[in-house]
C-alpha atoms as a PDB file:
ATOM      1  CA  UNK A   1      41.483 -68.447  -8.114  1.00  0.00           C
ATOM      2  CA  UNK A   2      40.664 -71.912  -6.600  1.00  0.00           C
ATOM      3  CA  UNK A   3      41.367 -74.042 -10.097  1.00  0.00           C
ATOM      4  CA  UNK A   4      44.446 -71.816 -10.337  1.00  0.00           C
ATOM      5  CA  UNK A   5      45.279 -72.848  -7.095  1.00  0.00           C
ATOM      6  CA  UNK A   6      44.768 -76.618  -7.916  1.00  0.00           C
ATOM      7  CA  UNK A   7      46.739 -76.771 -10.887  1.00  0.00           C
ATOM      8  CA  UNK A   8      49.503 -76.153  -9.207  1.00  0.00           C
ATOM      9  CA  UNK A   9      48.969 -78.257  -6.497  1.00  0.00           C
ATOM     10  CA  UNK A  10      48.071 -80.754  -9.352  1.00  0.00           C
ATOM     11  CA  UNK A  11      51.572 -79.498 -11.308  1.00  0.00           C
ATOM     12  CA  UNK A  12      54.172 -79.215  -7.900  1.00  0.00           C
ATOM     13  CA  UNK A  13      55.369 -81.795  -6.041  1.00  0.00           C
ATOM     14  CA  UNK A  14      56.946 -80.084  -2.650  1.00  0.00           C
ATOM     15  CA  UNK A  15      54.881 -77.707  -0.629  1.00  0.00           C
ATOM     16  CA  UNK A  16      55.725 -75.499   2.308  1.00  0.00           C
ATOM     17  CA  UNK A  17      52.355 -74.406   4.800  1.00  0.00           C
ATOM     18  CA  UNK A  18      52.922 -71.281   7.003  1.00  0.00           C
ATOM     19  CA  UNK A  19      51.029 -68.920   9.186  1.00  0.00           C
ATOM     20  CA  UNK A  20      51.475 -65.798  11.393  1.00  0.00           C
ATOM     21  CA  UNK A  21      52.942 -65.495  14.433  1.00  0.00           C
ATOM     22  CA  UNK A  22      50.824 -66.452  17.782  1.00  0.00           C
ATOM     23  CA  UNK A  23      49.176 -68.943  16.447  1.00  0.00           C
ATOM     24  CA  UNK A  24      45.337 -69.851  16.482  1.00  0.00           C
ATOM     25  CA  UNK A  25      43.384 -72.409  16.336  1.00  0.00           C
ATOM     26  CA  UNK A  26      41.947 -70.995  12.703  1.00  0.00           C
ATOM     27  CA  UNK A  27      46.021 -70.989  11.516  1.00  0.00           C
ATOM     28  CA  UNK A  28      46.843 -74.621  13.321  1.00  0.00           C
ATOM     29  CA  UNK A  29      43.881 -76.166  11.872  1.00  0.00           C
ATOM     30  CA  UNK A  30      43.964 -75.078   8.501  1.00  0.00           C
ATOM     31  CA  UNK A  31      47.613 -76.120   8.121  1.00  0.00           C
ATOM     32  CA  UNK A  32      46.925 -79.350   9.458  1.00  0.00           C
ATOM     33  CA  UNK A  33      44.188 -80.021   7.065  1.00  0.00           C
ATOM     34  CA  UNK A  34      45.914 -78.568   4.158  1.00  0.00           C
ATOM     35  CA  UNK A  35      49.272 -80.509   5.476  1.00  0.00           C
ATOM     36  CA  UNK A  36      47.182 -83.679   5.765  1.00  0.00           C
ATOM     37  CA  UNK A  37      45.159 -83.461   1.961  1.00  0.00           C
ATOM     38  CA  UNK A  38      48.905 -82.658   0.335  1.00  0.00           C
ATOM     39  CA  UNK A  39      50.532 -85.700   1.998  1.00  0.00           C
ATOM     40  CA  UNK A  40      47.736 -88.151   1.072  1.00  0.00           C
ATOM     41  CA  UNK A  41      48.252 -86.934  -2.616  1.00  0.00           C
ATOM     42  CA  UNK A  42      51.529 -88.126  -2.487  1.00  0.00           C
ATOM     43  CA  UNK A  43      53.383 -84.615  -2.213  1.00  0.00           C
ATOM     44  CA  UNK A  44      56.280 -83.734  -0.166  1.00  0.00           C
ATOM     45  CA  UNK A  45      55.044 -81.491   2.561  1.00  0.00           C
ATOM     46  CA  UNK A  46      56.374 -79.455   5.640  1.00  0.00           C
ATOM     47  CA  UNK A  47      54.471 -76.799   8.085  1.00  0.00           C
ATOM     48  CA  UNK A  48      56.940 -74.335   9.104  1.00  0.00           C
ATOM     49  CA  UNK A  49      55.378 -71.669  12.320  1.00  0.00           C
ATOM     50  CA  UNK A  50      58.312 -69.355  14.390  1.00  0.00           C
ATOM     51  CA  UNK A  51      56.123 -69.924  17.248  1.00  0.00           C
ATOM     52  CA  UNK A  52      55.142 -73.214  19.192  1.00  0.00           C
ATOM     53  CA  UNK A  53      51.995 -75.022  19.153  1.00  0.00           C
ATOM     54  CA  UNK A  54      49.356 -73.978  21.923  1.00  0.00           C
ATOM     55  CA  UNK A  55      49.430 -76.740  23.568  1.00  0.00           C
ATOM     56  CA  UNK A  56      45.474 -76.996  23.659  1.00  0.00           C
ATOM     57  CA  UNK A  57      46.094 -77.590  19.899  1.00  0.00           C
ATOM     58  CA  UNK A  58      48.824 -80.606  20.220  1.00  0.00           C
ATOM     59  CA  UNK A  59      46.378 -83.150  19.610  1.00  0.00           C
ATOM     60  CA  UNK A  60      45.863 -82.148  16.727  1.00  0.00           C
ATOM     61  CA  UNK A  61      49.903 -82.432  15.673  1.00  0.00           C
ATOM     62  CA  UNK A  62      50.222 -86.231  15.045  1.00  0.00           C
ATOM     63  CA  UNK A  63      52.491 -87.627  12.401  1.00  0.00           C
ATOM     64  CA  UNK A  64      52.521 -84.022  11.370  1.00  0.00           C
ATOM     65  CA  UNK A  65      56.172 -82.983   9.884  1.00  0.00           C
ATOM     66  CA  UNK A  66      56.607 -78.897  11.861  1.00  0.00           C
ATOM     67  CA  UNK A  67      59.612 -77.025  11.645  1.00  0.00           C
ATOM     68  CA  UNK A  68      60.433 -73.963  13.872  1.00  0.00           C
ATOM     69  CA  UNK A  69      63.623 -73.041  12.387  1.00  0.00           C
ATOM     70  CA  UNK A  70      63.162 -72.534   9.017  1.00  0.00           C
ATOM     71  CA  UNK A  71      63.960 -75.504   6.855  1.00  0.00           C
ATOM     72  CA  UNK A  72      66.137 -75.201   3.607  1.00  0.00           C
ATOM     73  CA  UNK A  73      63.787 -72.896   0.981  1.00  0.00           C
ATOM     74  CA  UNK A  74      65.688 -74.606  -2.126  1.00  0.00           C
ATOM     75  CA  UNK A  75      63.498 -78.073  -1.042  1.00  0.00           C
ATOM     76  CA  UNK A  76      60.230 -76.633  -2.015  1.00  0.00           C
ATOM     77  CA  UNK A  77      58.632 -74.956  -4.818  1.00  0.00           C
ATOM     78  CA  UNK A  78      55.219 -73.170  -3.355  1.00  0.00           C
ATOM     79  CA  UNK A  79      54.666 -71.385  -0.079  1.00  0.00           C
ATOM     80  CA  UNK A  80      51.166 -71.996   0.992  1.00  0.00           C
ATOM     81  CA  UNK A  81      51.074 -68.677   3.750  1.00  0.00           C
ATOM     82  CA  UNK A  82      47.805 -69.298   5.701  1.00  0.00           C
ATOM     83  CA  UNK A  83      45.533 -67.095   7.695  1.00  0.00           C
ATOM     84  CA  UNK A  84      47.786 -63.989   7.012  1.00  0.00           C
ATOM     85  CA  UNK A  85      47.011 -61.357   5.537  1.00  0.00           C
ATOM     86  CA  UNK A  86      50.923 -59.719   5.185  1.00  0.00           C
ATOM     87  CA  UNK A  87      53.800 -61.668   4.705  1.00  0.00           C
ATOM     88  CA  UNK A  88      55.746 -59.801   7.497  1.00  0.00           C
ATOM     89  CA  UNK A  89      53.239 -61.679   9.806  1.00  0.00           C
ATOM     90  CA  UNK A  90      54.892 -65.092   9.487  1.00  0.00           C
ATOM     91  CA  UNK A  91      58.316 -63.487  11.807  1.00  0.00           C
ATOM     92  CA  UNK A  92      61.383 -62.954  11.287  1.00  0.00           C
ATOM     93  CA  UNK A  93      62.247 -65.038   8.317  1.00  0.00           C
ATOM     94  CA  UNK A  94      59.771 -63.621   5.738  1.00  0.00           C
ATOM     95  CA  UNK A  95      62.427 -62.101   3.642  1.00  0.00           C
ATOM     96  CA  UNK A  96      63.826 -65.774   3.107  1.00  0.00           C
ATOM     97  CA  UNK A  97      60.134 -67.106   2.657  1.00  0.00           C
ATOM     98  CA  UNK A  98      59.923 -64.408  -0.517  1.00  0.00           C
ATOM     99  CA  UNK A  99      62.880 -66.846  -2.535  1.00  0.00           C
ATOM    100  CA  UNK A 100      60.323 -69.242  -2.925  1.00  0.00           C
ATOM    101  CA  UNK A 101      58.994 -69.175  -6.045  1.00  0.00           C
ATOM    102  CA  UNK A 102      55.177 -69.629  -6.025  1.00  0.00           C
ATOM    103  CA  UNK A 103      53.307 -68.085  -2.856  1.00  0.00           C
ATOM    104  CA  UNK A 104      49.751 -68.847  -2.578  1.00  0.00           C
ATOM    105  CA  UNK A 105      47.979 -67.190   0.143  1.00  0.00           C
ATOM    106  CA  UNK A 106      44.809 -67.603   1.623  1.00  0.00           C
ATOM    107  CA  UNK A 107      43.372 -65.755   4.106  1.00  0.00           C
ATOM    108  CA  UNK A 108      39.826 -64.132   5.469  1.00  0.00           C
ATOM    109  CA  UNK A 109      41.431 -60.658   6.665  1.00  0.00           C
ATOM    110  CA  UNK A 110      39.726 -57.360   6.095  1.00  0.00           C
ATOM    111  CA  UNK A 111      43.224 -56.082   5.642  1.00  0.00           C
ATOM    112  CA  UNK A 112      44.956 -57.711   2.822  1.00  0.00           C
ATOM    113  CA  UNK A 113      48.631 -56.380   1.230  1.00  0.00           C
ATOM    114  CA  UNK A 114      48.552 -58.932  -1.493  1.00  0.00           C
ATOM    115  CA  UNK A 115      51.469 -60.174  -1.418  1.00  0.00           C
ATOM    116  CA  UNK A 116      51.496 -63.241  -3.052  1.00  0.00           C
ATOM    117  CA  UNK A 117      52.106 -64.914  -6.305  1.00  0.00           C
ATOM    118  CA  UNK A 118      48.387 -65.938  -6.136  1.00  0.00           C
ATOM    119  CA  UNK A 119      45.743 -65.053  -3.475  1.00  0.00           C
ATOM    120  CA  UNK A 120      42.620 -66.422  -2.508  1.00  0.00           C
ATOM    121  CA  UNK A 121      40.507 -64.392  -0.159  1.00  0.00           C
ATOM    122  CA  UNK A 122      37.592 -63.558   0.896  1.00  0.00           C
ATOM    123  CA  UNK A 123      36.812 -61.368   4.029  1.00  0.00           C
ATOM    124  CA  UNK A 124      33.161 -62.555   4.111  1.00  0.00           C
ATOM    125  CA  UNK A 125      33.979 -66.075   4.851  1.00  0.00           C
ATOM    126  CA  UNK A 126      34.053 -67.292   8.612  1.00  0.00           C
ATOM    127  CA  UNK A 127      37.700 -68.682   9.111  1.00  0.00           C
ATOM    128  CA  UNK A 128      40.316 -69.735   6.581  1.00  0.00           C
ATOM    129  CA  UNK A 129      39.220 -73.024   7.432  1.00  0.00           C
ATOM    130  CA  UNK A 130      36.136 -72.296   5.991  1.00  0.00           C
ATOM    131  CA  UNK A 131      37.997 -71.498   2.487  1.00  0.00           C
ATOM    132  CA  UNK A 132      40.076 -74.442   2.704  1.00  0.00           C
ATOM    133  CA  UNK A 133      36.931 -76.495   2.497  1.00  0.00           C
ATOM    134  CA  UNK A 134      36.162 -74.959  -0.810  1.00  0.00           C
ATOM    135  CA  UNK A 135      39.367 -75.981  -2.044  1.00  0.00           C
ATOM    136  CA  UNK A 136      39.365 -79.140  -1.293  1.00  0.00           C
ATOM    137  CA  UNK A 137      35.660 -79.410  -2.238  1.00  0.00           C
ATOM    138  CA  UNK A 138      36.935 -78.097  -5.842  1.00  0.00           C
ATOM    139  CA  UNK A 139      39.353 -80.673  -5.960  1.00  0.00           C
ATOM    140  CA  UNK A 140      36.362 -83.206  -5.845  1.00  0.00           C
ATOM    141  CA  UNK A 141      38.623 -85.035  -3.405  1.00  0.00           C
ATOM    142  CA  UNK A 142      36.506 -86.581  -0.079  1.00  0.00           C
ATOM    143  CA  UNK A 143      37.735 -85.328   3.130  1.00  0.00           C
ATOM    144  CA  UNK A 144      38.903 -87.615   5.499  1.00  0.00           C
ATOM    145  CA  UNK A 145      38.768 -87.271   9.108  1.00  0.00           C
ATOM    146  CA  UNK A 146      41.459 -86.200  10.451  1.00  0.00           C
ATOM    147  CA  UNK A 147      41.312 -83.601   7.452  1.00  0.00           C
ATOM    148  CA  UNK A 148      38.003 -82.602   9.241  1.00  0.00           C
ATOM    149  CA  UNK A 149      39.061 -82.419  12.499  1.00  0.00           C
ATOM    150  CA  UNK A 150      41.217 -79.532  11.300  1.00  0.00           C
ATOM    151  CA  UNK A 151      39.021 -77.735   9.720  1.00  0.00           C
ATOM    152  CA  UNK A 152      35.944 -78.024  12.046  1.00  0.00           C
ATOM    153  CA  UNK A 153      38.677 -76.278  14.953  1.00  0.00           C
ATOM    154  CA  UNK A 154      39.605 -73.747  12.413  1.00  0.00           C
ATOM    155  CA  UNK A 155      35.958 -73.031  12.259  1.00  0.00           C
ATOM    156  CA  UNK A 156      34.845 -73.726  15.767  1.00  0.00           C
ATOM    157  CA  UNK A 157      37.550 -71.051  17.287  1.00  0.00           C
ATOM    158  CA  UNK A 158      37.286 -68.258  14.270  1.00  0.00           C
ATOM    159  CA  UNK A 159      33.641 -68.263  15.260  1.00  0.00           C
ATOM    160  CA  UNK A 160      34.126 -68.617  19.172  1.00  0.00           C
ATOM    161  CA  UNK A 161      31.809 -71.697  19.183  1.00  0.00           C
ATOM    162  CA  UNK A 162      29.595 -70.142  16.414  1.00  0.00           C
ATOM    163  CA  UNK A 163      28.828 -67.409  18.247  1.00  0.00           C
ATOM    164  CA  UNK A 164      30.245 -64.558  16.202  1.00  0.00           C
ATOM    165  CA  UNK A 165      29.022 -62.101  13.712  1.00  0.00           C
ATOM    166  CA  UNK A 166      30.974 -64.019  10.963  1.00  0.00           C
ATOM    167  CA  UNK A 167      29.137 -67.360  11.839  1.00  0.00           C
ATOM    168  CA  UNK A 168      26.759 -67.477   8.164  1.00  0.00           C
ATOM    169  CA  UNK A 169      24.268 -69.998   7.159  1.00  0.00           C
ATOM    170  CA  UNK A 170      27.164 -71.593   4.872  1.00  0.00           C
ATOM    171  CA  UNK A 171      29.730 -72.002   7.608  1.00  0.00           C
ATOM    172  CA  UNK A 172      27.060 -74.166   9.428  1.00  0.00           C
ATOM    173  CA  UNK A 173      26.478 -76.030   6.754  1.00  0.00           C
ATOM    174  CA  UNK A 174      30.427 -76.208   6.251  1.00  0.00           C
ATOM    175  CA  UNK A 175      30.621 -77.345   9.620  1.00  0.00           C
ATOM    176  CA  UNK A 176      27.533 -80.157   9.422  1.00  0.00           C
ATOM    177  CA  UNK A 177      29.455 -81.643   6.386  1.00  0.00           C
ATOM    178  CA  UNK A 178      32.488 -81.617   8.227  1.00  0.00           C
ATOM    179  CA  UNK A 179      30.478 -83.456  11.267  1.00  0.00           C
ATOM    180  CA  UNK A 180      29.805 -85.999   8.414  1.00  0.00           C
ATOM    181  CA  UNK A 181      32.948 -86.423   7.588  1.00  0.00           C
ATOM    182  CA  UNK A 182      34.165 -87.796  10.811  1.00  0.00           C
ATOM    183  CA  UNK A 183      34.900 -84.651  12.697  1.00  0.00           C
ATOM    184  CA  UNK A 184      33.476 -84.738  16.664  1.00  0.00           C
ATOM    185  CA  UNK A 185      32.416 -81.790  18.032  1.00  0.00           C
ATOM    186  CA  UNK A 186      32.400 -82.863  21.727  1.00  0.00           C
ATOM    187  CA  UNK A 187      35.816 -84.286  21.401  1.00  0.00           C
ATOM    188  CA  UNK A 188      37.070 -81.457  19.415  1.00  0.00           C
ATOM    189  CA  UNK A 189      35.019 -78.737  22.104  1.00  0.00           C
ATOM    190  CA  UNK A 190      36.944 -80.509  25.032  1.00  0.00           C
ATOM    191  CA  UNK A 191      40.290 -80.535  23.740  1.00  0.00           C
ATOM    192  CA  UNK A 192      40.166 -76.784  22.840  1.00  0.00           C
ATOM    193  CA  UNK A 193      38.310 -75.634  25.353  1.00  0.00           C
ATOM    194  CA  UNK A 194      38.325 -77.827  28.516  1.00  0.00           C
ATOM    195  CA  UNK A 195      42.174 -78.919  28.672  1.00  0.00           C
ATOM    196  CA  UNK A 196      43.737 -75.435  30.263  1.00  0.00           C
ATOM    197  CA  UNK A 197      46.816 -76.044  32.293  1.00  0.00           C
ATOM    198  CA  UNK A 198      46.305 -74.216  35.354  1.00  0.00           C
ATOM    199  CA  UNK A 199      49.141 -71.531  34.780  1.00  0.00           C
ATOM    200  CA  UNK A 200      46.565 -69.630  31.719  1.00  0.00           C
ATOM    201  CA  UNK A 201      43.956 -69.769  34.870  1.00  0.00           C
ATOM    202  CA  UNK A 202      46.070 -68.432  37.628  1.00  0.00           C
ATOM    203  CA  UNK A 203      47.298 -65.852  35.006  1.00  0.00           C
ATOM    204  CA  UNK A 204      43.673 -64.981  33.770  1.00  0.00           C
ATOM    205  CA  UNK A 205      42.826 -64.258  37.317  1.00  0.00           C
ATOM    206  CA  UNK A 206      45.819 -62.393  38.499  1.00  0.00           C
ATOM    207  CA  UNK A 207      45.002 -60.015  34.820  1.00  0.00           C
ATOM    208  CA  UNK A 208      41.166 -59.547  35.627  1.00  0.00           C
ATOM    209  CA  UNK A 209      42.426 -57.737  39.174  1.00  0.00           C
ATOM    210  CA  UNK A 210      43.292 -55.026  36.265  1.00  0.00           C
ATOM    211  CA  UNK A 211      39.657 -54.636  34.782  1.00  0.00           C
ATOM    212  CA  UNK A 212      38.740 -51.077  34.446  1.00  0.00           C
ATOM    213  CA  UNK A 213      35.575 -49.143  32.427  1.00  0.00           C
ATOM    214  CA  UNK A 214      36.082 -46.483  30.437  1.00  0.00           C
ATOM    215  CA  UNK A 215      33.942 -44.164  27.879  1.00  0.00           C
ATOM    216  CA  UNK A 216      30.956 -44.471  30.137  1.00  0.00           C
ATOM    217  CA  UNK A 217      31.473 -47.686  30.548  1.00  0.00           C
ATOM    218  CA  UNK A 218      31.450 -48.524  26.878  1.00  0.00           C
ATOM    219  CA  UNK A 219      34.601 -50.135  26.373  1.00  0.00           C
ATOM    220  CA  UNK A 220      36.508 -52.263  29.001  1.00  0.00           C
ATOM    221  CA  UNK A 221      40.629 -53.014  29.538  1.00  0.00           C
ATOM    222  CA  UNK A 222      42.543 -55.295  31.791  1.00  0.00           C
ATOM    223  CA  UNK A 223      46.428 -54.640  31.115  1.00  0.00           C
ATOM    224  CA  UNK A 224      48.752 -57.775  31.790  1.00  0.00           C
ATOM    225  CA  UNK A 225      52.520 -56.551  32.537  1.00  0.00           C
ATOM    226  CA  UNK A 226      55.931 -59.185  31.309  1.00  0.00           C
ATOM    227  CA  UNK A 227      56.321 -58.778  35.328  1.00  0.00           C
ATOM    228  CA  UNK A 228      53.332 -61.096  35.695  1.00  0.00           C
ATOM    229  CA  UNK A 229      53.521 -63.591  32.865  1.00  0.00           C
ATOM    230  CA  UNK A 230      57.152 -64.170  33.999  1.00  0.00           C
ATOM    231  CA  UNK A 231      56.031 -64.194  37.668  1.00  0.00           C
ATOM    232  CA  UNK A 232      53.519 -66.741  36.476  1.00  0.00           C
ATOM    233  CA  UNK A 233      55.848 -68.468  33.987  1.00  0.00           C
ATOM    234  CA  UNK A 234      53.200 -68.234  31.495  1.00  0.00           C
ATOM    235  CA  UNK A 235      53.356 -67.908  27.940  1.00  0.00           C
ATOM    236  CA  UNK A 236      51.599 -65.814  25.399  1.00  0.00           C
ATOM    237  CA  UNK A 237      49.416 -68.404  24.521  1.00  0.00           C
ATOM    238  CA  UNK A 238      47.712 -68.653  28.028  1.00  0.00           C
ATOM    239  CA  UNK A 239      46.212 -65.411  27.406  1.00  0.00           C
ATOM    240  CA  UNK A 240      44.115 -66.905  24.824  1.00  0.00           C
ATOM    241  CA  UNK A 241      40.177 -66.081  25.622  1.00  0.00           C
ATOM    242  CA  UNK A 242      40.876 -63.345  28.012  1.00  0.00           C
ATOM    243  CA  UNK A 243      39.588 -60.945  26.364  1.00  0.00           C
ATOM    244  CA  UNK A 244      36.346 -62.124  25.756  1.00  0.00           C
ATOM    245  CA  UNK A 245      35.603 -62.729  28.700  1.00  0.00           C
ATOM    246  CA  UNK A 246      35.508 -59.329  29.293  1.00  0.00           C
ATOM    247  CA  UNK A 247      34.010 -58.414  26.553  1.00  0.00           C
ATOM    248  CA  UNK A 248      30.878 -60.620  28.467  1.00  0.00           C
ATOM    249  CA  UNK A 249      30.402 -57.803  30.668  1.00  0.00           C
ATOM    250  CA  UNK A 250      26.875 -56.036  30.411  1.00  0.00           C
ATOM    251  CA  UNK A 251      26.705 -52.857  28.433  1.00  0.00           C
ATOM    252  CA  UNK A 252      30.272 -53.248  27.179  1.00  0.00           C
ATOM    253  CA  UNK A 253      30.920 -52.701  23.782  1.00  0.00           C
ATOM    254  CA  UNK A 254      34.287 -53.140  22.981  1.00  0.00           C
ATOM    255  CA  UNK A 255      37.012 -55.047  25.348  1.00  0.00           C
ATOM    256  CA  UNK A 256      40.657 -54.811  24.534  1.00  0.00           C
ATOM    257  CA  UNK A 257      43.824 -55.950  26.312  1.00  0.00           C
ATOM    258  CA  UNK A 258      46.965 -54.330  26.813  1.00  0.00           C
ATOM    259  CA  UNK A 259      49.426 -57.363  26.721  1.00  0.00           C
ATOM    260  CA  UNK A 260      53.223 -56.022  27.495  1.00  0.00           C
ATOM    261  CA  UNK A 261      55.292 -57.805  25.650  1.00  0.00           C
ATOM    262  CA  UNK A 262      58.612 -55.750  26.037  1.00  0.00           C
ATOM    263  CA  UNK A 263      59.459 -52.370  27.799  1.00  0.00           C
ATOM    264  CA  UNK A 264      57.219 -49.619  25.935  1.00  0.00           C
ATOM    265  CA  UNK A 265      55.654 -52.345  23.452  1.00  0.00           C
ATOM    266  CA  UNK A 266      52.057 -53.871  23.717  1.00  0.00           C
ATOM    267  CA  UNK A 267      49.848 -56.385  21.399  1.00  0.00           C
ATOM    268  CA  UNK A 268      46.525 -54.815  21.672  1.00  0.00           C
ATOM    269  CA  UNK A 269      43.687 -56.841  21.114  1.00  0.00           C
ATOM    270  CA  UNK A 270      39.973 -55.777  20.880  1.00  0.00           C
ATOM    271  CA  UNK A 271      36.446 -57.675  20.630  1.00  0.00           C
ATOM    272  CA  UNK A 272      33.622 -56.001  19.998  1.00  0.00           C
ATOM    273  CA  UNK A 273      29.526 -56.792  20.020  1.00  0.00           C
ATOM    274  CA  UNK A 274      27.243 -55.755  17.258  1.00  0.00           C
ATOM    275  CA  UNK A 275      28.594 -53.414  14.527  1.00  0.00           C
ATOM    276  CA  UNK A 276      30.936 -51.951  16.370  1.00  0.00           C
ATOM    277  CA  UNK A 277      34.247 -51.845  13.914  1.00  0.00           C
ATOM    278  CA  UNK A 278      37.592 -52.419  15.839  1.00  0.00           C
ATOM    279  CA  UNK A 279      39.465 -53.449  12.597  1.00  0.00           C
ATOM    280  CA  UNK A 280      39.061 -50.101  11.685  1.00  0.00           C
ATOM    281  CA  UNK A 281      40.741 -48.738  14.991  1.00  0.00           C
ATOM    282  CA  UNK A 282      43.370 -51.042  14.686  1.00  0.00           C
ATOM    283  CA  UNK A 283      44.516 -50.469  11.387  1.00  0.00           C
ATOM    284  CA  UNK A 284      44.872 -47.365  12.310  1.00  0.00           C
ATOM    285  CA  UNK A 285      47.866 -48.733  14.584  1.00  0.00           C
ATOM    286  CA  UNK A 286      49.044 -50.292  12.311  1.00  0.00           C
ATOM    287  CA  UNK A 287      47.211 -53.650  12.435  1.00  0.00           C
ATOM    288  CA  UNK A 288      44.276 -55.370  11.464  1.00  0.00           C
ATOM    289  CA  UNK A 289      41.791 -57.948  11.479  1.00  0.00           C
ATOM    290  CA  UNK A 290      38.195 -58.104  11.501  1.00  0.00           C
ATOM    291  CA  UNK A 291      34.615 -56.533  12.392  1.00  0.00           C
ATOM    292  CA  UNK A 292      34.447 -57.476  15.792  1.00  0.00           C
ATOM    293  CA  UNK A 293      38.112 -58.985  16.199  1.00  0.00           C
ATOM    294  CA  UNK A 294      41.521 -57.292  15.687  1.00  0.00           C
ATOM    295  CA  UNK A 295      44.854 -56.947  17.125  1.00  0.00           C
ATOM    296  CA  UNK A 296      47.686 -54.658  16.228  1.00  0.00           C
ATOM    297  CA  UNK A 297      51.436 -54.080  18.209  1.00  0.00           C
ATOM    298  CA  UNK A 298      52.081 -50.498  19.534  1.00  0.00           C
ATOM    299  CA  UNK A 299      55.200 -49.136  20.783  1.00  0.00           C
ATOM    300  CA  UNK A 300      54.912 -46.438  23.908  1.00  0.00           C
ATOM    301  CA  UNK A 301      54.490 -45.634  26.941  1.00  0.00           C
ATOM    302  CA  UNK A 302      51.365 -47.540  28.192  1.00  0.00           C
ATOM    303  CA  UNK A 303      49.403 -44.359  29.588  1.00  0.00           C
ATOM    304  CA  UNK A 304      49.719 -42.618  25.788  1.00  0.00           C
ATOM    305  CA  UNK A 305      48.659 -45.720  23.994  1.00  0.00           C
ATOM    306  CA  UNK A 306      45.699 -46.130  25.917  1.00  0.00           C
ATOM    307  CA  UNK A 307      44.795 -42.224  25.665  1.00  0.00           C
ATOM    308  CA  UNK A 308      45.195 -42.954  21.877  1.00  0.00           C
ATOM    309  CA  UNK A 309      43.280 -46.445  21.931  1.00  0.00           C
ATOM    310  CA  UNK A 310      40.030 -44.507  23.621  1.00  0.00           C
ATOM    311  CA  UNK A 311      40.572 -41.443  21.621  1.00  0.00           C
ATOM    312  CA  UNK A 312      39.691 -44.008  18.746  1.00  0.00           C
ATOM    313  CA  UNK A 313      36.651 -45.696  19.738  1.00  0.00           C
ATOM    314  CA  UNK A 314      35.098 -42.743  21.190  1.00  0.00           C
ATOM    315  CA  UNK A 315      34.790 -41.962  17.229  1.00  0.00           C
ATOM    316  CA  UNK A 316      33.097 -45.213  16.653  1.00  0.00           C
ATOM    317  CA  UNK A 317      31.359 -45.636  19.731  1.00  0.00           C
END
């Protein structure tokens, strides 16, 4: 799939990168690098997201052409959809995204609805960074820096900090050659991880007043209501990292947030230690993701999602 893939970048001349919605730093900094290779091979390129930047991810963003209303489709002829495993996931304006004419996707979800006109995945691999590199790597083409920068924060998050389960002895050695190729990882570390504005503290404070236990203390919750992020005047990105923090507590097992995002509708997100499968729990509802990292959107009545969410892992736990 990769040399497919690169004869058509080879044959096309416009490209347009997407990724989901509530972006990461594994979507942001693979369409930056990806953005950045096409440009310096003289093609016409655009990143088009529904959603806004993190802003622990704008430096990252310079000289970097970004649409958030979706540009006119007749300019390009390939759709590189990033980091997404269903086409849905880009927002509202999928259906217009289908009129263009090649759609390459590539993508590291367990739960894949191959969509596209050609796919590239691989649910093994660490980050869609992490597949990016290959690509470029088959294109023979050196990376550059700020190429690198991209990729190593598409790693570096995917893998909180090369912690995770899906950190392999290839995505180190990924990330060393990406080290070599200009890419900092202090620099990069403190950008992503030490530039908070204080609302996403104030708000991860005021949301760990909710912690509770449950299944024996198996699996813990906090719940954070649209009351308080619009209290707060936060945004969905200052949730970012909550909920690993709570899955640091000893002898949990699985940690999930309950994030309100309307009347009766929740994003539900769940980490997990070990072999613990929450991808499976959340496909169930409808969503997906990985091992030990998933999300899905639920629409209910907060008391019967949550009797349905621990109904769930009790099964796996």
């Amino acid at each position: 799939m990769l040399r497919e893939i690169v004869r058509t970048i080879e044959a096309k001349q416009s490209f347009l990168i997407t990724s989901h919605v509530r972006l990461d730093g594994d979507a942001i900094g693979s369409e930056v690098a990806l953005y950045r290779l096409l440009t310096r091979l003289g093609k016409r390129v655009a990143i088009f997201n529904e959603d806004e930047i993190p802003e622990n991810f704008l430096f990252l963003m310079d000289n970097v052409e970004i649409y958030h209303n979706i540009p006119q489709i007749s300019d390009y002829n390939v759709l590189f959809v990033i980091d997404c495993s269903d086409l849905e996931r880009v927002g509202k304006n999928a259906s217009a995204l289908k009129k263009i004419e090649t759609i390459i996707n590539i993508d590291h979800h367990l739960s894949n609805g191959r969509f596209a006109t050609v796919s590239y995945l691989d649910p093994e691999a660490s980050s869609t960074g992490e597949l990016i590199f290959r690509l470029i790597k088959e294109m023979g083409i050196p990376l550059r820096k700020e190429e690198a920068e991209g990729l190593y924060t598409a790693i570096l998050t995917d893998t909180g900090g090369f912690r995770y389960r899906n950190t392999s002895k290839d995505t180190l050695l990924v990330a060393a050659a990406l080290v070599d190729s200009g890419a900092d990882p202090q620099w990069l570390s403190e950008n992503i991880y030490e530039n908070n504005a204080v609302v996403k503290v104030l708000l991860h404070a005021k949301a760990l007043e909710t912690l509770n236990l449950a299944l024996d203390g198996k699996v813990a919750y906090v719940t954070v209501s649209k009351d308080t992020m619009e209290a707060l005047g936060a945004k969905t990105q200052h949730i970012d990292g909550l909920v690993d923090i709570v899955r640091t507590i000893k002898g949990v097992q699985v940690a999930v947030l309950f994030l309100e995002l309307d009347r009766n509708f929740y994003k539900l997100s769940f980490r997990s230690k070990g072999g613990v499968d929450v991808e499976k729990v959340a496909r169930e509802l409808g969503g997906g993701g990985h091992l030990n990292a998933a999300a899905c959107e639920v629409k209910g009545e907060i008391a019967w999602i949550r009797d349905r969410v621990f109904s769930s892992l009790k099964e796996i736990l």
